[in-house]
C-alpha atoms as a PDB file:
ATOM      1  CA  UNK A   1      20.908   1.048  -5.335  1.00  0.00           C
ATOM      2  CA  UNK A   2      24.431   1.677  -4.211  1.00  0.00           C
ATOM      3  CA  UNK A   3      26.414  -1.436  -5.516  1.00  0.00           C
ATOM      4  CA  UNK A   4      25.926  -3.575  -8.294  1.00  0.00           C
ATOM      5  CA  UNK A   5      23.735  -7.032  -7.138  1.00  0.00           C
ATOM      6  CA  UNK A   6      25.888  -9.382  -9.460  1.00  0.00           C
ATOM      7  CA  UNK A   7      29.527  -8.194  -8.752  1.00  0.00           C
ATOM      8  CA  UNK A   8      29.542  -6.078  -5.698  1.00  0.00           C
ATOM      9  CA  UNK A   9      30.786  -2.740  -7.305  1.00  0.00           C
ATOM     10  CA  UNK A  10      29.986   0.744  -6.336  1.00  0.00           C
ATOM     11  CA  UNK A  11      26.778   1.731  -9.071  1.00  0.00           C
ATOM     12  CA  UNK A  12      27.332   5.053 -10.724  1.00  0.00           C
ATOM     13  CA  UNK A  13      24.950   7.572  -8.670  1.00  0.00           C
ATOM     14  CA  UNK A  14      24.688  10.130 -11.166  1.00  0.00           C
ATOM     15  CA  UNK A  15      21.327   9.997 -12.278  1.00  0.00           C
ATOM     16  CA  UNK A  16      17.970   8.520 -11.562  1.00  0.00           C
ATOM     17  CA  UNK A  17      17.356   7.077 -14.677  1.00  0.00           C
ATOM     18  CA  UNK A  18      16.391   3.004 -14.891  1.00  0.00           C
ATOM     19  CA  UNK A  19      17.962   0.434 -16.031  1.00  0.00           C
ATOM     20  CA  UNK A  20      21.095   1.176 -14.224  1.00  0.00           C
ATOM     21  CA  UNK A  21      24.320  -0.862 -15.788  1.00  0.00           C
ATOM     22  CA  UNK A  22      26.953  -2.069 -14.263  1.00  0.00           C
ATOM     23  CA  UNK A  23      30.013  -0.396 -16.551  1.00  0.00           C
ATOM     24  CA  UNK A  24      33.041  -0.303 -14.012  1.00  0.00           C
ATOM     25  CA  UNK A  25      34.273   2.101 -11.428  1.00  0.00           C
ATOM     26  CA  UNK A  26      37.782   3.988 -10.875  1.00  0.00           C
ATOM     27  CA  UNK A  27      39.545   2.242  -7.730  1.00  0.00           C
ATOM     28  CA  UNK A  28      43.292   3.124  -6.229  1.00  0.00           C
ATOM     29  CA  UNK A  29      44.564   0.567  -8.608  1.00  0.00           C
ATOM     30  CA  UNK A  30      43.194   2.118 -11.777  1.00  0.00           C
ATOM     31  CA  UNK A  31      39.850   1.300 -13.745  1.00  0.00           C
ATOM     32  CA  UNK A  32      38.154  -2.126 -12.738  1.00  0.00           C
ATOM     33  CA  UNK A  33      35.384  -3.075 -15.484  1.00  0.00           C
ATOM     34  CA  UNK A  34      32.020  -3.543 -14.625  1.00  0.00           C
ATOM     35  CA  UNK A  35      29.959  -6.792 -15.727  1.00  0.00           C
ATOM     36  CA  UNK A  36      27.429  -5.319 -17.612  1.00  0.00           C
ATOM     37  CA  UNK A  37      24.506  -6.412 -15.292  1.00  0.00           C
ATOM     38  CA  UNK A  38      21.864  -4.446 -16.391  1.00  0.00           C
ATOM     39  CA  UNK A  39      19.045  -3.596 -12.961  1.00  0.00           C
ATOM     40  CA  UNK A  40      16.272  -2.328 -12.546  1.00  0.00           C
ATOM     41  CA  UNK A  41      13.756  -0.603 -10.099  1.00  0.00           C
ATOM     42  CA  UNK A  42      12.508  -2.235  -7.669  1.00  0.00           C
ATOM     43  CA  UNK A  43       8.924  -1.868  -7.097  1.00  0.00           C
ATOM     44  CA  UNK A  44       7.750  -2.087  -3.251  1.00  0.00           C
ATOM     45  CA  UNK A  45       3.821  -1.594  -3.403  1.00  0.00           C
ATOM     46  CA  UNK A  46       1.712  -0.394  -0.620  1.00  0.00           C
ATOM     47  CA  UNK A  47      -2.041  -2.053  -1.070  1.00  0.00           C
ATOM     48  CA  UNK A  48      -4.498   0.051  -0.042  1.00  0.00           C
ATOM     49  CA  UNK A  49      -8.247  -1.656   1.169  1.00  0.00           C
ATOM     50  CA  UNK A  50     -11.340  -0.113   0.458  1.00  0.00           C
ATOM     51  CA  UNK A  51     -13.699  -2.179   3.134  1.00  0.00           C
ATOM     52  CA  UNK A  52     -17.721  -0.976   2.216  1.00  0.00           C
ATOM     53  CA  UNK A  53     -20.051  -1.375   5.747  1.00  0.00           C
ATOM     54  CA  UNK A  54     -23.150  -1.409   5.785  1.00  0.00           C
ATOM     55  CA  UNK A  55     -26.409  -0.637   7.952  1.00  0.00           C
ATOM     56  CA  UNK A  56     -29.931  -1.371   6.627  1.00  0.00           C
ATOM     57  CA  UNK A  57     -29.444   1.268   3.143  1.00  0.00           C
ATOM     58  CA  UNK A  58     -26.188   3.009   4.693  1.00  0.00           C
ATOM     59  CA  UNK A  59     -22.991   2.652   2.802  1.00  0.00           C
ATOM     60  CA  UNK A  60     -19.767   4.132   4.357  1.00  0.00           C
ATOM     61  CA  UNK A  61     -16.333   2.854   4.436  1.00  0.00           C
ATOM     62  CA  UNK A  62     -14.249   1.615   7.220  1.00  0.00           C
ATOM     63  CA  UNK A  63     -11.569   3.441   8.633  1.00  0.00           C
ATOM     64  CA  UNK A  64      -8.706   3.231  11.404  1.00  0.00           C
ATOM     65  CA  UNK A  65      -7.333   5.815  13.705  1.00  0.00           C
ATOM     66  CA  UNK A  66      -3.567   5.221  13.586  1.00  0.00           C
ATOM     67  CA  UNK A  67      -1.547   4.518  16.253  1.00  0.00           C
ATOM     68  CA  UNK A  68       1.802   6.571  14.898  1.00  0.00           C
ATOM     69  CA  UNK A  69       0.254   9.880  14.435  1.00  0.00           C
ATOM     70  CA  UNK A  70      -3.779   9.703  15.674  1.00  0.00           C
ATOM     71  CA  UNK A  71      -5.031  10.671  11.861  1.00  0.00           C
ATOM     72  CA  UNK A  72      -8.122   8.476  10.437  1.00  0.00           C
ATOM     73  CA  UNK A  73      -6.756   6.720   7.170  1.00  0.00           C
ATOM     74  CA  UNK A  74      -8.057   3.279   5.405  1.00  0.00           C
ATOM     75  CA  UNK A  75      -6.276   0.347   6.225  1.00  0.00           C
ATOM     76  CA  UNK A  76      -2.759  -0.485   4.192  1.00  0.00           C
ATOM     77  CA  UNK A  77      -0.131  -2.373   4.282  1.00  0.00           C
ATOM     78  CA  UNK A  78       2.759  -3.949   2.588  1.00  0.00           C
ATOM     79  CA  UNK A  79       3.099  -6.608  -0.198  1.00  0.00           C
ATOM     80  CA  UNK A  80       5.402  -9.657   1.499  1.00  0.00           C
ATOM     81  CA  UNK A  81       8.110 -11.336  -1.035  1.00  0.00           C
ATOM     82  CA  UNK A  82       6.215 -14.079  -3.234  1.00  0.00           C
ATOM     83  CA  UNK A  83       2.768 -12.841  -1.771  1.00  0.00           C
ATOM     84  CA  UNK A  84       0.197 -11.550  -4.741  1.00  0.00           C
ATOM     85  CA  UNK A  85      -2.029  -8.636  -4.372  1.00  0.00           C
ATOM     86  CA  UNK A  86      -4.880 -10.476  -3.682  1.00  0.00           C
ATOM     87  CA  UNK A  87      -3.264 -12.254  -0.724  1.00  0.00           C
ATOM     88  CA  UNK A  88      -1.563  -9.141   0.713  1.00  0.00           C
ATOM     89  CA  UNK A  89      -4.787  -7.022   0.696  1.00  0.00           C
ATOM     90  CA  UNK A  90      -6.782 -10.372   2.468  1.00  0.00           C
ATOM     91  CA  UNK A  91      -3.493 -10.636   5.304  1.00  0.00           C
ATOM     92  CA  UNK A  92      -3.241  -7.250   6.087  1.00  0.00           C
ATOM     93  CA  UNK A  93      -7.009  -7.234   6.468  1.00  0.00           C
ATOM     94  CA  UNK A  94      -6.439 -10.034   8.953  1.00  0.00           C
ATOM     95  CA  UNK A  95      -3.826  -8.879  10.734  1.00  0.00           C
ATOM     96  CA  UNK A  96      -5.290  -5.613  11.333  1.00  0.00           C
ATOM     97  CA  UNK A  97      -9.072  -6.275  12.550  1.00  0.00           C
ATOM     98  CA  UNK A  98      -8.929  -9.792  13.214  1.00  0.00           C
ATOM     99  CA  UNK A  99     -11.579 -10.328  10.576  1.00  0.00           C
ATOM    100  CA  UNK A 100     -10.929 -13.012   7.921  1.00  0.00           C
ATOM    101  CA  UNK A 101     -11.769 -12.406   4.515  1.00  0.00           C
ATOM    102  CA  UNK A 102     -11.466 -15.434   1.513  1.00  0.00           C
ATOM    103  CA  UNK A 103      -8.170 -15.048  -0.487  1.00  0.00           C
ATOM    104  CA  UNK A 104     -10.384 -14.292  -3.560  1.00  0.00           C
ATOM    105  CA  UNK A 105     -12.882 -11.440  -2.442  1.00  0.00           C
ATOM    106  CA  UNK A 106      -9.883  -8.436  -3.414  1.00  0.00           C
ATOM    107  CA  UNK A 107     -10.763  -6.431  -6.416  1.00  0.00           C
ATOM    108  CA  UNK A 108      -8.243  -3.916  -8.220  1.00  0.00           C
ATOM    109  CA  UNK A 109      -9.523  -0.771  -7.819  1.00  0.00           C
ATOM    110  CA  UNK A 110      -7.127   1.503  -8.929  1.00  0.00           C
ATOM    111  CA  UNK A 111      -3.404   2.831  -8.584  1.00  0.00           C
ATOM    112  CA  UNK A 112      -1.784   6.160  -7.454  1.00  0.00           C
ATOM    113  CA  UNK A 113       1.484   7.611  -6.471  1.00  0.00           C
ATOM    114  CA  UNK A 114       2.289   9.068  -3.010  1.00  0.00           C
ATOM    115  CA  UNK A 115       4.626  12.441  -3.152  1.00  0.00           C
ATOM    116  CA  UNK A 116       7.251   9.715  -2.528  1.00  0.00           C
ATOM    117  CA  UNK A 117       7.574   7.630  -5.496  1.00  0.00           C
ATOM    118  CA  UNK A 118       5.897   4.649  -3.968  1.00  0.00           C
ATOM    119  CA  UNK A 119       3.004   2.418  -5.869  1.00  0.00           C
ATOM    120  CA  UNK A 120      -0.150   2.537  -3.977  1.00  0.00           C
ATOM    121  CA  UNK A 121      -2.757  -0.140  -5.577  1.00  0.00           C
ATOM    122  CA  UNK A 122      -5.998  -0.139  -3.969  1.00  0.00           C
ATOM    123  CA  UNK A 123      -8.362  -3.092  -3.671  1.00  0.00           C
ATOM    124  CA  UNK A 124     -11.849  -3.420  -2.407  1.00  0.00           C
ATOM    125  CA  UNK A 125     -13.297  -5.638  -0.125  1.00  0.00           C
ATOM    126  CA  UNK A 126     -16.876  -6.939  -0.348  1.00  0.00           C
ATOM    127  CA  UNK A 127     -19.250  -5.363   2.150  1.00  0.00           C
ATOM    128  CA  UNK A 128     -19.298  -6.250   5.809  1.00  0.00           C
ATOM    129  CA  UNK A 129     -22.181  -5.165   7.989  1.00  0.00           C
ATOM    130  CA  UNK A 130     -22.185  -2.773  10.549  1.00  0.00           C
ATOM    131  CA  UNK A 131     -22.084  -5.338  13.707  1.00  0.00           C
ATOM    132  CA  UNK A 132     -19.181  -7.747  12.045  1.00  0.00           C
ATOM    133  CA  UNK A 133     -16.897  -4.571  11.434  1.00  0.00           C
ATOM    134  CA  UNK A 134     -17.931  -3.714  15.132  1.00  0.00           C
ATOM    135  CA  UNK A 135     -16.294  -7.222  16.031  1.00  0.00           C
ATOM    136  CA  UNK A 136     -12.646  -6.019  14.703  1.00  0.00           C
ATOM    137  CA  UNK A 137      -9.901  -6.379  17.074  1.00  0.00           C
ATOM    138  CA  UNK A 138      -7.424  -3.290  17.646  1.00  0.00           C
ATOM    139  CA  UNK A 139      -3.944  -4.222  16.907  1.00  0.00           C
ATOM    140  CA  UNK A 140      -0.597  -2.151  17.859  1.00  0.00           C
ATOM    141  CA  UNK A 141      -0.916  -0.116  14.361  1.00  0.00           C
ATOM    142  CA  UNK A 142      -4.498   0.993  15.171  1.00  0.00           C
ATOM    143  CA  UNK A 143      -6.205   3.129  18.126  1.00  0.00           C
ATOM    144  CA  UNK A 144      -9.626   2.532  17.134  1.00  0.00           C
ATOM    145  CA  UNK A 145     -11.871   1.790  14.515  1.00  0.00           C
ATOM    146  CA  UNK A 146     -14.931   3.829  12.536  1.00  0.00           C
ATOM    147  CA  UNK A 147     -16.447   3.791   9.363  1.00  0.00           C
ATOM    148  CA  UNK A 148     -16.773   6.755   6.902  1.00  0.00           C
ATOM    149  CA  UNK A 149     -20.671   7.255   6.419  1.00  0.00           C
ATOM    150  CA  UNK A 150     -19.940   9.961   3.656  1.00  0.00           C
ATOM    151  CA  UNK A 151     -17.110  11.169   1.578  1.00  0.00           C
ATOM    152  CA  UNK A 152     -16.150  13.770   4.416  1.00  0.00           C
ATOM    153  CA  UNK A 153     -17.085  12.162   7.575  1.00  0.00           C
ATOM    154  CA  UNK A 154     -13.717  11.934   8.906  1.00  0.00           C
ATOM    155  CA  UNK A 155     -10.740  13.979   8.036  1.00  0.00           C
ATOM    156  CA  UNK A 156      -8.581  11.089   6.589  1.00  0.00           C
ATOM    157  CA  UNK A 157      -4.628  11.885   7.391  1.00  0.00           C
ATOM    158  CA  UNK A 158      -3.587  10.880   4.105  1.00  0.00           C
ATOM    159  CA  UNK A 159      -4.410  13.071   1.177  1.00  0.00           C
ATOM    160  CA  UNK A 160      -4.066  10.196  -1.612  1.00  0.00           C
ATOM    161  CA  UNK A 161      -6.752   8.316   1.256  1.00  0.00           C
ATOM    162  CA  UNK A 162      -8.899  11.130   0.969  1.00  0.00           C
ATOM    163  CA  UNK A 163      -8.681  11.175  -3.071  1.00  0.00           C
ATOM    164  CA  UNK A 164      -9.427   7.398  -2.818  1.00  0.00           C
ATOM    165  CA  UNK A 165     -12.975   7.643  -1.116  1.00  0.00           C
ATOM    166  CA  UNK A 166     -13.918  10.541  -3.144  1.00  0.00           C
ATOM    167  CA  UNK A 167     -13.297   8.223  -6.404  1.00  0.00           C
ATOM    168  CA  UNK A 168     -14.750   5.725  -4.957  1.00  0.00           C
ATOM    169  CA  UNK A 169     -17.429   7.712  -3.664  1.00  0.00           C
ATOM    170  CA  UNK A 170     -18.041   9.095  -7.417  1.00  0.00           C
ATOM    171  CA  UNK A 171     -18.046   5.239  -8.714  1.00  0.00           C
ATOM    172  CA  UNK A 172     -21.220   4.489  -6.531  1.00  0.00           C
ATOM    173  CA  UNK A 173     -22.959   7.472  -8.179  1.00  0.00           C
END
């Protein structure tokens, strides 16, 4: 956050440390105060889905090959301005496999940080047999789709996915 949202002037940038106050900034003229708006971090979560198939007593989880750089990885997405977990996890869902899910059927499963500093929350889905998740519909984002049949089927792309099934892989246990 460069400049302060209530009054427009430049932030102090000397520090990441949260809340950030607006106190004033030197200008050609001299000193112009700040307003004292106090701001915080935003908080942009990615939602991460945990989607359970099934075939007769197998349990894996689905999985996408990604269009920007060919790696397996679960399906994720972003949280849209007044949008609520639930809903984002059931629209990305959507939008990605063409499969519609009801807006209550996302769980909190847990939460994790990528080596970035962004939120991941992951939510599970409940399970979808084998032959409906072989109805999903490839969008631009996704090459094709699979399904993990144990914790080290597929060499996910993303380490934090990776953790995810093995958790969740230790939860069924």
């Amino acid at each position: 956050m460069t400049h302060c949202i209530n009054c427009g002037l430049l932030m102090p940038q000397s520090d990441d440390l949260w809340p950030k106050k607006c106190t004033g900034q030197e200008t050609s003229a001299g000193w112009q105060e700040g307003c004292l708006h106090e701001m915080w971090e935003r908080i942009n979560p990615i939602i991460t889905i945990l989607q359970p198939v099934f075939e007769g007593d197998h349990l894996g989880l689905a999985v996408a090959r990604r269009a920007d750089n060919g790696g397996w990885a679960l399906l994720a997405g972003h949280v849209n301005p007044r949008e609520t977990l639930e809903e984002a996890v059931v629209r990305e869902f959507g939008e990605e496999t063409g499969i519609e899910r009801q807006p209550g059927a996302a769980r909190y499963f847990m939460s994790q940080y990528n080596p970035h500093g962004a939120l991941l929350l992951c939510f599970t889905l409940p399970p979808i047999e084998l032959r409906e998740w072989q109805k999903a519909r490839l969008c631009e984002e996704n090459l094709e789709f699979g399904v993990m049949w144990s914790r080290r089927d597929k060499p996910l792309c993303f380490p934090l996915h990776q953790e995810l099934v093995e958790t969740y892989y230790d939860a069924l246990i």
